[in-house]
C-alpha atoms as a PDB file:
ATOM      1  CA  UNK A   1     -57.052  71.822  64.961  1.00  0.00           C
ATOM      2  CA  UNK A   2     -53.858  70.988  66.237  1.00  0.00           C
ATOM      3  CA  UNK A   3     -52.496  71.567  69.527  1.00  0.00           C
ATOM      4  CA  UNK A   4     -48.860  72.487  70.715  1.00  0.00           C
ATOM      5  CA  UNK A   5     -48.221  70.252  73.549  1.00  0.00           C
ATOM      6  CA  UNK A   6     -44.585  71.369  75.071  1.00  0.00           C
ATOM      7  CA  UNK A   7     -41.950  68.378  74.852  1.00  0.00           C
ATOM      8  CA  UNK A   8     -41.409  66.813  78.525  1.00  0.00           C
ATOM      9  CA  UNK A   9     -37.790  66.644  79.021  1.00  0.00           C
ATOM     10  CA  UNK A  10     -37.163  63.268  80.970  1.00  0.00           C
ATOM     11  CA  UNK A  11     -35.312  63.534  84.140  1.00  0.00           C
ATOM     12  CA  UNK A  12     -31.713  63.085  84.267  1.00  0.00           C
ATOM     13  CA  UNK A  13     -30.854  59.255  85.307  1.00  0.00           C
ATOM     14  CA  UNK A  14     -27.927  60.174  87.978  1.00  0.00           C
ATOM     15  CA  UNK A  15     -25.835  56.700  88.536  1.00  0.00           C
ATOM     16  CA  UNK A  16     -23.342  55.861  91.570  1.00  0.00           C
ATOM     17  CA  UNK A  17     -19.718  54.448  90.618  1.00  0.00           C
ATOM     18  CA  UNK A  18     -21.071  50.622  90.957  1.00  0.00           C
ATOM     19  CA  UNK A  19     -23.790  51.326  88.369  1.00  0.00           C
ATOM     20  CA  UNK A  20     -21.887  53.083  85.583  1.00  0.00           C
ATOM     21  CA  UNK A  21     -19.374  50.388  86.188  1.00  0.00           C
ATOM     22  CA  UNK A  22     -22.216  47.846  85.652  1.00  0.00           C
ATOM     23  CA  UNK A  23     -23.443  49.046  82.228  1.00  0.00           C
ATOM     24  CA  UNK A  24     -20.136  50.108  80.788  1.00  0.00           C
ATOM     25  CA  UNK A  25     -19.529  47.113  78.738  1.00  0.00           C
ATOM     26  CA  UNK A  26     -23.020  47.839  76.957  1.00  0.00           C
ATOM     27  CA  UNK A  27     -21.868  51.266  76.457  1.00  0.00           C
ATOM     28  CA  UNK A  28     -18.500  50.452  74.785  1.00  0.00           C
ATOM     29  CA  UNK A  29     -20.281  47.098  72.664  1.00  0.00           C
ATOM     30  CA  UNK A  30     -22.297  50.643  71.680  1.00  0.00           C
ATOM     31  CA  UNK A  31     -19.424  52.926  71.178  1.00  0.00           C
ATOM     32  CA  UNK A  32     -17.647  49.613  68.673  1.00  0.00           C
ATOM     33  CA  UNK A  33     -20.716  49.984  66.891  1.00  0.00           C
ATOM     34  CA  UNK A  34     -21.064  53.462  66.369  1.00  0.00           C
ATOM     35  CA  UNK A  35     -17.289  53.084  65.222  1.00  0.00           C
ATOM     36  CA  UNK A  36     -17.662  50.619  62.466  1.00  0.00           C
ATOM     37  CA  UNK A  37     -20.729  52.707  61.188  1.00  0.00           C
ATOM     38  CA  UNK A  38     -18.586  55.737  61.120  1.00  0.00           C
ATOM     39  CA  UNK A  39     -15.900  53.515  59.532  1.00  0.00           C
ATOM     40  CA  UNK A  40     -18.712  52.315  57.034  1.00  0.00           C
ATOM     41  CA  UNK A  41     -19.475  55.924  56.006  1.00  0.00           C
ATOM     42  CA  UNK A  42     -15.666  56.717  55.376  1.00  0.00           C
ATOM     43  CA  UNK A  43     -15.794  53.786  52.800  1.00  0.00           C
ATOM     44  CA  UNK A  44     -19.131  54.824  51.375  1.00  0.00           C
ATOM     45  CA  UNK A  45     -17.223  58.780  50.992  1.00  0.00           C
ATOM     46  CA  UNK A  46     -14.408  56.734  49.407  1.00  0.00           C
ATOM     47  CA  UNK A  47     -16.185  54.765  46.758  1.00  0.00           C
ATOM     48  CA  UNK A  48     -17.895  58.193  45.986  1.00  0.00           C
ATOM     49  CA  UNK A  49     -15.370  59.692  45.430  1.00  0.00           C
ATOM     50  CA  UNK A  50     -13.722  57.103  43.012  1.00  0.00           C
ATOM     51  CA  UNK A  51     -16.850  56.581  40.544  1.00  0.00           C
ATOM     52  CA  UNK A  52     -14.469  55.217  38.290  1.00  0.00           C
ATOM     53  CA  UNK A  53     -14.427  51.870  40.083  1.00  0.00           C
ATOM     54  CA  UNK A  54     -18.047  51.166  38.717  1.00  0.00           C
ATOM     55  CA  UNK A  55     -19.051  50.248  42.382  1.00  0.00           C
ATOM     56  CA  UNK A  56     -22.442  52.545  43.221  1.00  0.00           C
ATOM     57  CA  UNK A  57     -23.284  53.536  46.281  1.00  0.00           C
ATOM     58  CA  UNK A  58     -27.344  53.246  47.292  1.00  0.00           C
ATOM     59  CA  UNK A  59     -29.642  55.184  48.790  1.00  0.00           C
ATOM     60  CA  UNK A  60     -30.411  51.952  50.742  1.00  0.00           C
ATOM     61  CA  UNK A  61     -26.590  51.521  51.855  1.00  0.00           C
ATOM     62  CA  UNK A  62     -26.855  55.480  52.920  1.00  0.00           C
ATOM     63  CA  UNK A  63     -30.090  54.952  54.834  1.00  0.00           C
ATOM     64  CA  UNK A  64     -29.018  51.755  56.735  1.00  0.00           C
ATOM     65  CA  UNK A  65     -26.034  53.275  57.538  1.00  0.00           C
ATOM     66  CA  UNK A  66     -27.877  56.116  59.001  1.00  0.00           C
ATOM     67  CA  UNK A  67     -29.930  53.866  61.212  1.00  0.00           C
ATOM     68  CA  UNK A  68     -27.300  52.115  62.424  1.00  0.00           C
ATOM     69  CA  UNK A  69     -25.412  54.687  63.718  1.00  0.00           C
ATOM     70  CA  UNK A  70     -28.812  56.406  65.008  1.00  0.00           C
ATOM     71  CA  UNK A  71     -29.191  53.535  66.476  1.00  0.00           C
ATOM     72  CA  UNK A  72     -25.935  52.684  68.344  1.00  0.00           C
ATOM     73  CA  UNK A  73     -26.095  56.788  69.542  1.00  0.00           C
ATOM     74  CA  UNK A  74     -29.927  56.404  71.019  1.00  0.00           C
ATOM     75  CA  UNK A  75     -29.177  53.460  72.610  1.00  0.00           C
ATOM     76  CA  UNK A  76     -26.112  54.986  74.798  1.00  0.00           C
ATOM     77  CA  UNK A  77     -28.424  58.482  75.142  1.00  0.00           C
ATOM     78  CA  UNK A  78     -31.475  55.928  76.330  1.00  0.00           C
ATOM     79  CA  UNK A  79     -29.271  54.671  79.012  1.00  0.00           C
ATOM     80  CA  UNK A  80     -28.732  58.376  80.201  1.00  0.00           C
ATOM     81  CA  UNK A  81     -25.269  58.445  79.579  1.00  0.00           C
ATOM     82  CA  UNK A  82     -23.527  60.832  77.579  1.00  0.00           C
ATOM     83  CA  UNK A  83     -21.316  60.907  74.543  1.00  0.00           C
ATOM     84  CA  UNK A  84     -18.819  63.378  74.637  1.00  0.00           C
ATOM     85  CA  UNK A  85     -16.476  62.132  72.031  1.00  0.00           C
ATOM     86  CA  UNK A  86     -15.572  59.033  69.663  1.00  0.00           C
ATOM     87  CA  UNK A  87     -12.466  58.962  68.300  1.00  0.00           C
ATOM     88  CA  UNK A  88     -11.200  58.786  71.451  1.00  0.00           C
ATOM     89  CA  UNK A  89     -14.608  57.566  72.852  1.00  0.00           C
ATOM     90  CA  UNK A  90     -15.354  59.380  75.831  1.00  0.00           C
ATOM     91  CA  UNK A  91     -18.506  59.025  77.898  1.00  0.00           C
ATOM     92  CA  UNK A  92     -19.845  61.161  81.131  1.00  0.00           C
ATOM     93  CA  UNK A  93     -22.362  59.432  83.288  1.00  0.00           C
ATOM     94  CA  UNK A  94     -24.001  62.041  84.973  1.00  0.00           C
ATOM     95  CA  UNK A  95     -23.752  61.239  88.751  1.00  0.00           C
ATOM     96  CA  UNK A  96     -24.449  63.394  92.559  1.00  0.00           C
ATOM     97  CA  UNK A  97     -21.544  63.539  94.713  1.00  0.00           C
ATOM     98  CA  UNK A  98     -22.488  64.952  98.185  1.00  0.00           C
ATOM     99  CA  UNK A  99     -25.532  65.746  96.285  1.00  0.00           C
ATOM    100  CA  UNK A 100     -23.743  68.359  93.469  1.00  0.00           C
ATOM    101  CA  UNK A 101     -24.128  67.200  90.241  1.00  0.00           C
ATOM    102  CA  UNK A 102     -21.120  65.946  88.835  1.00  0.00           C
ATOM    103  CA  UNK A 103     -19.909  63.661  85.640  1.00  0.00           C
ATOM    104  CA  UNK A 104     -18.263  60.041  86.346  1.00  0.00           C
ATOM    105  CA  UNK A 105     -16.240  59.764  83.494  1.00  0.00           C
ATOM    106  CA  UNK A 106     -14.606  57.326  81.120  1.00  0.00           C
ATOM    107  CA  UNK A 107     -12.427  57.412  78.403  1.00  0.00           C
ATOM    108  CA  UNK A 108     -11.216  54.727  75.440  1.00  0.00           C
ATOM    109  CA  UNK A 109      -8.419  52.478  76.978  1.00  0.00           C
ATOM    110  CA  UNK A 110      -9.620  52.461  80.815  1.00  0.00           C
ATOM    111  CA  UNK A 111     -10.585  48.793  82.058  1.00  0.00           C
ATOM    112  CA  UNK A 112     -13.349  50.350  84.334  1.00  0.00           C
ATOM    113  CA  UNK A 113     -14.765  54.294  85.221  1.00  0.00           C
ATOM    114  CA  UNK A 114     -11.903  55.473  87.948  1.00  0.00           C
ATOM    115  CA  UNK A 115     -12.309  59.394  87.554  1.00  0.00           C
ATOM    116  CA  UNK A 116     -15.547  62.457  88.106  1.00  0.00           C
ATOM    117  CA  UNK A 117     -15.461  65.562  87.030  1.00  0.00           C
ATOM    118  CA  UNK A 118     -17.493  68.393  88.176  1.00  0.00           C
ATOM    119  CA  UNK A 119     -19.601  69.398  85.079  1.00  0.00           C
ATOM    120  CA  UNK A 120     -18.235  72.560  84.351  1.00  0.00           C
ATOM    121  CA  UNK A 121     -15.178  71.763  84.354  1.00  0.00           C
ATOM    122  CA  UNK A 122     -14.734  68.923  81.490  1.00  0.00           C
ATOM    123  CA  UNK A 123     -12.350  66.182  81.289  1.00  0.00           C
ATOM    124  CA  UNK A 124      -9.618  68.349  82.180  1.00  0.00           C
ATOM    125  CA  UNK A 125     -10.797  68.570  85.875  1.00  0.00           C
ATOM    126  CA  UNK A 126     -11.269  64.504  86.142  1.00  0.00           C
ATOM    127  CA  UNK A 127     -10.330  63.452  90.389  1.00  0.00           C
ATOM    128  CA  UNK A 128      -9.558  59.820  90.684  1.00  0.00           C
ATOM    129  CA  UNK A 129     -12.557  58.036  92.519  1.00  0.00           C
ATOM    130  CA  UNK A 130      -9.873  55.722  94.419  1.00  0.00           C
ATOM    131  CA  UNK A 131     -10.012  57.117  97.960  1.00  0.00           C
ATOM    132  CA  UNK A 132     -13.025  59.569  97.349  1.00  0.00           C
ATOM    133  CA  UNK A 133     -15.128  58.959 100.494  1.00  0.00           C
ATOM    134  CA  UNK A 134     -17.877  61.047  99.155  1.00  0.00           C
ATOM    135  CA  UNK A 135     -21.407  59.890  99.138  1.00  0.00           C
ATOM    136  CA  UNK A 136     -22.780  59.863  95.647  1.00  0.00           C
ATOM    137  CA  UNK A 137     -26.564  59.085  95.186  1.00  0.00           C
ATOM    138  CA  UNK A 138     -28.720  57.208  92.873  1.00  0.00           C
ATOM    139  CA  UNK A 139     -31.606  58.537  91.210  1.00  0.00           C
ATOM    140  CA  UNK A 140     -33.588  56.603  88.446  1.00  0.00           C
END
């Protein structure tokens, strides 16, 4: 007899400025790897496509391609950070500003994270954290 224990959803990790700032470097060493999978996989599509160049593609090469970009993605999704795109990477670390639930963000080509968004409004309603005297909370 089996029975149906319910999932436990983990609590969201919420992070302050400093700390997103801290692991960000881990999350884009991530992000490069997620790229070069996704990179691999257009090369794998490629030499499908071209059987003619009597180079075959493995279930092996498919599967550890697979795991390595499973991989890279958990890893980011472990930290409690989310991806919300790749090509251009984007990443939203979920965060409390004067305890309302809000997104610091980052996007491919910023040195550090320098903008929050409130979470319903997406990237396009990022505020610049320079001068924000807010308080924003850490929970773990």
């Amino acid at each position: 007899m089996t029975t149906d224990v319910p999932l436990l959803r983990q609590p969201r990790r919420y992070f302050t400025p400093d700390e997103a700032n801290a692991i960000l470097s881990t999350m884009r060493a991530r992000l490069a790897e997620l790229e070069r999978g996704l990179d691999r996989a257009h090369e794998l599509s490629t030499t499908l496509e071209r059987s003619a160049t009597g180079r075959e593609v493995t279930q092996a090469e498919i599967n550890a391609l697979k795991a390595e970009v499973r991989a890279a993605m958990d890893e980011i999704v472990r930290q409690g950070v989310e991806i919300k795109g790749v090509r251009p990477a984007l990443l939203d670390f979920p965060a409390l500003r004067d305890g309302q639930e809000v997104y610091l963000c980052w996007k491919e080509g910023e040195e550090v994270i320098s903008h929050w968004h409130p979470m319903h409004t997406g990237i396009g309603g990022r505020c610049p954290l320079e001068g924000d005297t807010a308080a924003w909370t850490w929970f773990d």
